[in-house]
Protein backbone atom coordinates (compact mmCIF):
# COMPACT_ATOMS: atom_id res chain seq x y z
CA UNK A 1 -1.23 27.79 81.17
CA UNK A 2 -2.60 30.62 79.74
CA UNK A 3 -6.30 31.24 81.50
CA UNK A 4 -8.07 34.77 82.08
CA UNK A 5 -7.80 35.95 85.23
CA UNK A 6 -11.50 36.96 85.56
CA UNK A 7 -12.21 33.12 85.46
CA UNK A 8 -13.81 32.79 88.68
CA UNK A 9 -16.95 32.91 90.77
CA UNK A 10 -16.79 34.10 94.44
CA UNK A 11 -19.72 32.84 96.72
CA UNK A 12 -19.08 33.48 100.64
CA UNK A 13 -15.45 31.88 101.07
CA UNK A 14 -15.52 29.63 98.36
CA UNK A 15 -15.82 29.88 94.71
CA UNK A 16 -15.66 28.17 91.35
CA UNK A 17 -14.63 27.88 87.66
CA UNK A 18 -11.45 26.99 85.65
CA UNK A 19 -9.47 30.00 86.52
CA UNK A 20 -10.79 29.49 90.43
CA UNK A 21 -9.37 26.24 90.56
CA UNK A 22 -6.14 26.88 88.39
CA UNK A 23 -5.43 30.09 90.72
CA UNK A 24 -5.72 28.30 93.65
CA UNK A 25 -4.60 24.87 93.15
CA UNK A 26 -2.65 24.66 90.23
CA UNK A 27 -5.17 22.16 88.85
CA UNK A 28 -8.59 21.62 87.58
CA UNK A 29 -10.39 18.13 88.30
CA UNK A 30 -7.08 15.84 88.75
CA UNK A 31 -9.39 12.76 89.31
CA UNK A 32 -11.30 13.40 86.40
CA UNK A 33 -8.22 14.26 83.72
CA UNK A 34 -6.67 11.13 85.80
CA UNK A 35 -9.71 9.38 84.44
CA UNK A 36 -9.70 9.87 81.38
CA UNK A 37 -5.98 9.27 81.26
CA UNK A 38 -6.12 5.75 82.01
CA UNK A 39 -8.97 5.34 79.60
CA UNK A 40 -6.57 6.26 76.77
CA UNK A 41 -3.92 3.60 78.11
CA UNK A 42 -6.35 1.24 78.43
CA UNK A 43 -7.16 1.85 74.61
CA UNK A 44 -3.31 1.94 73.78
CA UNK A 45 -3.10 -1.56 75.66
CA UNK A 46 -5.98 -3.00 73.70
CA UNK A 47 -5.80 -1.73 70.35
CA UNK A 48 -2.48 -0.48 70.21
CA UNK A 49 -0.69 2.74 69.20
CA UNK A 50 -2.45 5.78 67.17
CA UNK A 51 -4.76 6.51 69.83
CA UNK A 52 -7.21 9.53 69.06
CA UNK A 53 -9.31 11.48 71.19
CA UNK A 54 -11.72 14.12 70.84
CA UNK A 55 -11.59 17.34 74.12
CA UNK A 56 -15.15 18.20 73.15
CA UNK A 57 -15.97 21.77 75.07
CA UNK A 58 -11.82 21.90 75.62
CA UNK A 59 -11.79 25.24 77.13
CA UNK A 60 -8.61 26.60 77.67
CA UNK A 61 -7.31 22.53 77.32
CA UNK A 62 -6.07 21.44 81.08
CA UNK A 63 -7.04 18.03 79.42
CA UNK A 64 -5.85 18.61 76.11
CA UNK A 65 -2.65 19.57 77.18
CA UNK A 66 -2.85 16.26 79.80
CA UNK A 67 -3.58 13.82 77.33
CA UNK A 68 -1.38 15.38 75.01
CA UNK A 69 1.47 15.08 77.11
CA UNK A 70 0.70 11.66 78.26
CA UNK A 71 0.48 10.27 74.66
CA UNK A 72 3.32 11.75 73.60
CA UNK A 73 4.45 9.28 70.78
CA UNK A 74 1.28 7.27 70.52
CA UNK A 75 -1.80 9.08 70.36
CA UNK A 76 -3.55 12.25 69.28
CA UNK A 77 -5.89 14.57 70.97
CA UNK A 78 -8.82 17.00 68.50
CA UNK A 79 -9.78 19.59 70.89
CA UNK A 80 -13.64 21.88 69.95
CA UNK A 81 -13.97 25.24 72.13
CA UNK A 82 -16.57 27.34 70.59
CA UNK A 83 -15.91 30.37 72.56
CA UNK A 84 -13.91 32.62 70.45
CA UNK A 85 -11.00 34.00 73.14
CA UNK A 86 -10.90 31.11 75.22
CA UNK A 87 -10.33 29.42 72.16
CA UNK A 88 -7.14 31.72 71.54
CA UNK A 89 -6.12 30.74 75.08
CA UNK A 90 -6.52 27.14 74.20
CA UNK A 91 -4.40 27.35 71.27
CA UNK A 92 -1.45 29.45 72.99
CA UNK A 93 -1.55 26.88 75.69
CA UNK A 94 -1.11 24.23 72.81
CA UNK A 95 1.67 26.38 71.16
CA UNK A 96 3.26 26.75 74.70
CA UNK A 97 3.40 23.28 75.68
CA UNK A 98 5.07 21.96 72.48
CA UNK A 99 2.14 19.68 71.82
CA UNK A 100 2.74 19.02 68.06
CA UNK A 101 0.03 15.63 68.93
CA UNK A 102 -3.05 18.03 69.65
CA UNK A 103 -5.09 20.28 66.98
CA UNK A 104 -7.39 23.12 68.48
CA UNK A 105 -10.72 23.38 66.55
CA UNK A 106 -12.51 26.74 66.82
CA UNK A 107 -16.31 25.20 66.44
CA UNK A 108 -18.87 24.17 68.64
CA UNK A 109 -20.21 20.61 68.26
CA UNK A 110 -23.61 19.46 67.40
CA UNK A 111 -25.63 17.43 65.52
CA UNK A 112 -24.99 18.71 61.95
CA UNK A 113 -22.89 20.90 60.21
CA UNK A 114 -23.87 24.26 59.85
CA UNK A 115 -23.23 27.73 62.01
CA UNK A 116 -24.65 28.28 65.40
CA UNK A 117 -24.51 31.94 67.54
CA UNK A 118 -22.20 32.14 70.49
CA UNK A 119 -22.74 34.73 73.31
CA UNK A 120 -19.93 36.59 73.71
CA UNK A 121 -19.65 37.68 77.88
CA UNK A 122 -17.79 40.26 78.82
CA UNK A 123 -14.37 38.74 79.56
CA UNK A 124 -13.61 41.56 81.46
CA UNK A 125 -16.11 40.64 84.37
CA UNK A 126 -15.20 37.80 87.17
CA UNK A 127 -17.62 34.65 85.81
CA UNK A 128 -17.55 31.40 85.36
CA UNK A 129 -16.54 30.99 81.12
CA UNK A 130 -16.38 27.38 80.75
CA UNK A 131 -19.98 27.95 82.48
CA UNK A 132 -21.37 29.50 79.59
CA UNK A 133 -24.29 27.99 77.68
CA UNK A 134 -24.60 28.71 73.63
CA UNK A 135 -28.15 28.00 73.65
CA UNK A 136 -30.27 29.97 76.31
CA UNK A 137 -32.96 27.54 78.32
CA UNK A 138 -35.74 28.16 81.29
CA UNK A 139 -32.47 26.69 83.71
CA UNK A 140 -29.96 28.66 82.30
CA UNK A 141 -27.08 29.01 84.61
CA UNK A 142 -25.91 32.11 85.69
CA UNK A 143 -22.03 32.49 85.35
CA UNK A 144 -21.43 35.45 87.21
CA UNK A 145 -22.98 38.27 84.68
CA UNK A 146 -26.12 38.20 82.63
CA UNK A 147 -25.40 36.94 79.02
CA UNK A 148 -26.72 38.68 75.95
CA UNK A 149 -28.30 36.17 74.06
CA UNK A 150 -29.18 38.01 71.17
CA UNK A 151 -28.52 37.07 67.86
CA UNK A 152 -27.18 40.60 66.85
CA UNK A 153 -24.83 40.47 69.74
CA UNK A 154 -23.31 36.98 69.40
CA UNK A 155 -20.48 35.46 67.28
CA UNK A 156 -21.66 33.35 64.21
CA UNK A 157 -19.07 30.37 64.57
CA UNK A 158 -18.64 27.45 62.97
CA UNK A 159 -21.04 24.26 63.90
CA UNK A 160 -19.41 20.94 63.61
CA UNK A 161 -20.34 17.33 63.79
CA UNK A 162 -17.45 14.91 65.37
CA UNK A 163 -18.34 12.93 62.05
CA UNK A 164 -17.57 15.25 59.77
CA UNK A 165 -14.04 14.16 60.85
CA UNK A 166 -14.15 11.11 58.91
CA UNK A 167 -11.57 9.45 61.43
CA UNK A 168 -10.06 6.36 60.52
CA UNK A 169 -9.54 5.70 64.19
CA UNK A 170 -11.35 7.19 66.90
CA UNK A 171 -10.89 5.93 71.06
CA UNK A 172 -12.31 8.63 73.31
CA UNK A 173 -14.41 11.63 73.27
CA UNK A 174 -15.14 13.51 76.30
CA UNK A 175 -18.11 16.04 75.93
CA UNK A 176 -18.79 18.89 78.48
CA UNK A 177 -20.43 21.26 76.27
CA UNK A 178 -23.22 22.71 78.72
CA UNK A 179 -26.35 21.08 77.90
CA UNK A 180 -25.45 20.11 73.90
CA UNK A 181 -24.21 16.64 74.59
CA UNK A 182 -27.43 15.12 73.31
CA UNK A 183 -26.30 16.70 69.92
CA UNK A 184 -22.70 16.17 69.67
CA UNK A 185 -23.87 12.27 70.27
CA UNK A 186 -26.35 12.44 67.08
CA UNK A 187 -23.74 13.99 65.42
CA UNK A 188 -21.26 11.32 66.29
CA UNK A 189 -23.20 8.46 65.34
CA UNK A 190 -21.65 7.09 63.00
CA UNK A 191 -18.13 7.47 64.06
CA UNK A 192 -19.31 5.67 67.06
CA UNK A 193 -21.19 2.69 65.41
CA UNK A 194 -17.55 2.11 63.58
CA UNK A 195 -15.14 2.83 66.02
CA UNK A 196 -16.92 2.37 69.45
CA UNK A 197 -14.47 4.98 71.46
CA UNK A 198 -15.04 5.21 75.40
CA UNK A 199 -17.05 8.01 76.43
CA UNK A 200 -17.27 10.51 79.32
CA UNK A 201 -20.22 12.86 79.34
CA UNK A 202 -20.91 15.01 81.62
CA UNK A 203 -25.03 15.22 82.32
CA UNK A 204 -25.84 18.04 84.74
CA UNK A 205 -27.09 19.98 82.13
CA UNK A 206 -28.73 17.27 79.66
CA UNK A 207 -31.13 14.71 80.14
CA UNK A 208 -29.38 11.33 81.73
CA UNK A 209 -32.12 9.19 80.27
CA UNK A 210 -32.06 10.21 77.14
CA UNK A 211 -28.15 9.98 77.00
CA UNK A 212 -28.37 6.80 78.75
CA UNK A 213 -30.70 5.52 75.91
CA UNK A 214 -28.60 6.56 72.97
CA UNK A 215 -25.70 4.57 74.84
CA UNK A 216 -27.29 1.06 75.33
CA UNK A 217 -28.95 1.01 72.01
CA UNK A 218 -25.67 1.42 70.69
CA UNK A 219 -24.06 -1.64 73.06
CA UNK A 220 -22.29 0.63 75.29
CA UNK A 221 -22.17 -0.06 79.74
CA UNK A 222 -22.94 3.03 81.63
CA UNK A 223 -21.87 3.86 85.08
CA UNK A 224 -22.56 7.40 86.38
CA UNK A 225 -19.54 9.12 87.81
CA UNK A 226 -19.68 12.15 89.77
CA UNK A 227 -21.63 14.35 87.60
CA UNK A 228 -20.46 12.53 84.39
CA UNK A 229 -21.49 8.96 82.51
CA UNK A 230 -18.46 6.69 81.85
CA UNK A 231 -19.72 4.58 78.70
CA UNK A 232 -18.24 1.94 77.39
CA UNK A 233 -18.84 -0.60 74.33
CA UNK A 234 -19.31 -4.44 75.69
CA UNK A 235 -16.72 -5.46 73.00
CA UNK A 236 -14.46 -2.97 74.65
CA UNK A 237 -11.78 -5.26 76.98
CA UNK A 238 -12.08 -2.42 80.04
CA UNK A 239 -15.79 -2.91 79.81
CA UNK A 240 -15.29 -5.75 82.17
CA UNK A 241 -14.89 -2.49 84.77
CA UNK A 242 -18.38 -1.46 84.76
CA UNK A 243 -20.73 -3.53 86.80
C-alpha cells in the first residue's frame, strides 16, 4: 500500500489515523472491512453475480483494494476520495494491486452535482488526512495542524452525486466522508429507491437522527455499530440480521 508517512497523530503513547494503524499493524479496521465483506457475499448469495459497490470517502482504498480482491470475478467496487494526493495514492494502490474490478473517482460526494473547495493540509506535517473535513463547522476536528479553509487556498474539485452514476445495479455504499453523509444520501436517492443497496455510514460527525430518518422512510432496518449505522432494506434477505 502506498500511504504517506506523515499519516499519523501521536497523543501520549498512543496515536491514530490510517497511516498510524497501517505502520503499526499492517491493517486499518479488520472488523469493519470484514464487515462489509460479508455484506457483499451476502448480496452475491441473494442476487447473484455483478455485485457493485460504492468506497465513498475511499482514502488511500484499504477497503477498495479488500473488496476488490474479494470479488475478484463477480463484483465491482467505485471508489470517491476528494482529497487530491491521497487520491493519487488511492489510485497507485489500485494500479499496484492489479485490481482491473475497482475505478478511483477523484470527486467528493454530495447532494448535487456541481464543484465544492477542498482544503489542501500540508502533507508534509504528521496529521490525521482521512480526518480532514471539506466543509469547516463550530466542531471541526483538529487533525494534527490547523487547516486553511479559505477559498483562495483550497482545490476546486469536482462535486458528485452517487446518482449521477446511473447504475444499473447498485449493492453497497459505505460513506465516511466527515460530516457530508447527510448529502451523499440526498444525492443517492434515487439510486437507492431502485436498487435498495446495504449501507454502512459512519455518524460521528453527522446527525444520527436525521440519518436514521432518511433510512426508515425509505424501508431500510438500522442497527448502530460501533461508530457506524448498518442499514438495510426489509426486502433485503440479510435483513432478517437486524433486530
Amino acid at each position: 500500500m502506498l500511504v504517506n508517512r506523515n499519516d499519523y497523530v501521536l497523543k501520549g503513547n498512543a496515536g491514530y489515523g490510517m497511516g498510524f494503524q497501517l505502520f503499526n499493524t499492517s491493517s486499518f479496521d479488520p472488523t469493519e472491512v470484514g464487515l462489509a465483506i460479508q455484506l457483499l457475499m451476502s448480496r452475491r448469495a441473494s442476487y447473484g453475480d455483478g455485485v457493485v459497490a460504492i468506497d465513498c470517502g475511499a482514502n488511500v482504498g484499504v477497503h477498495t483494494i479488500e473488496w476488490a480482491k474479494a470479488m475478484y470475478g463477480w463484483g465491482d467496487v467505485i471508489s470517491f476520495e476528494a482529497q487530491e494526493r491521497i487520491y493519487y495514492a488511492l489510485a497507485g494502490n489500485v494500479a499496484m494491486n492489479n485490481c482491473f474490478n475497482a475505478r478511483p473517482i477523484f470527486a467528493a460526494v454530495g447532494a448535487h452535482s456541481g464543484s465544492i473547495p477542498v482544503p489542501s493540509p500540508n502533507y508534509l506535517l504528521p496529521s490525521s488526512f482521512g480526518s480532514l473535513e471539506i466543509r469547516k463547522t463550530a466542531t471541526t476536528e483538529f487533525i494534527g495542524q490547523d487547516v486553511d479553509y479559505r477559498p483562495e487556498n483550497c482545490i476546486q474539485t469536482r462535486l458528485m452525486s452517487i446518482d449521477e452514476l446511473n447504475l444499473k445495479r447498485l449493492d453497497f455504499i459505505k460513506i465516511d466522508i466527515e460530516g457530508m453523509e447527510m448529502d451523499a444520501l440526498i444525492g443517492a436517492e434515487n439510486s437507492i429507491n431502485q436498487h435498495r443497496p446495504q449501507m454502512l455510514i459512519e455518524k460521528i460527525k453527522s446527525n444520527e437522527n436525521d440519518i436514521r430518518h432518511f433510512l426508515t422512510e425509505h424501508g431500510y432496518k438500522v442497527m448502530a455499530i460501533d461508530i457506524n449505522l448498518l442499514a438495510i432494506h426489509s426486502s433485503d434477505p440479510a435483513s432478517i440480521e437486524i433486530k
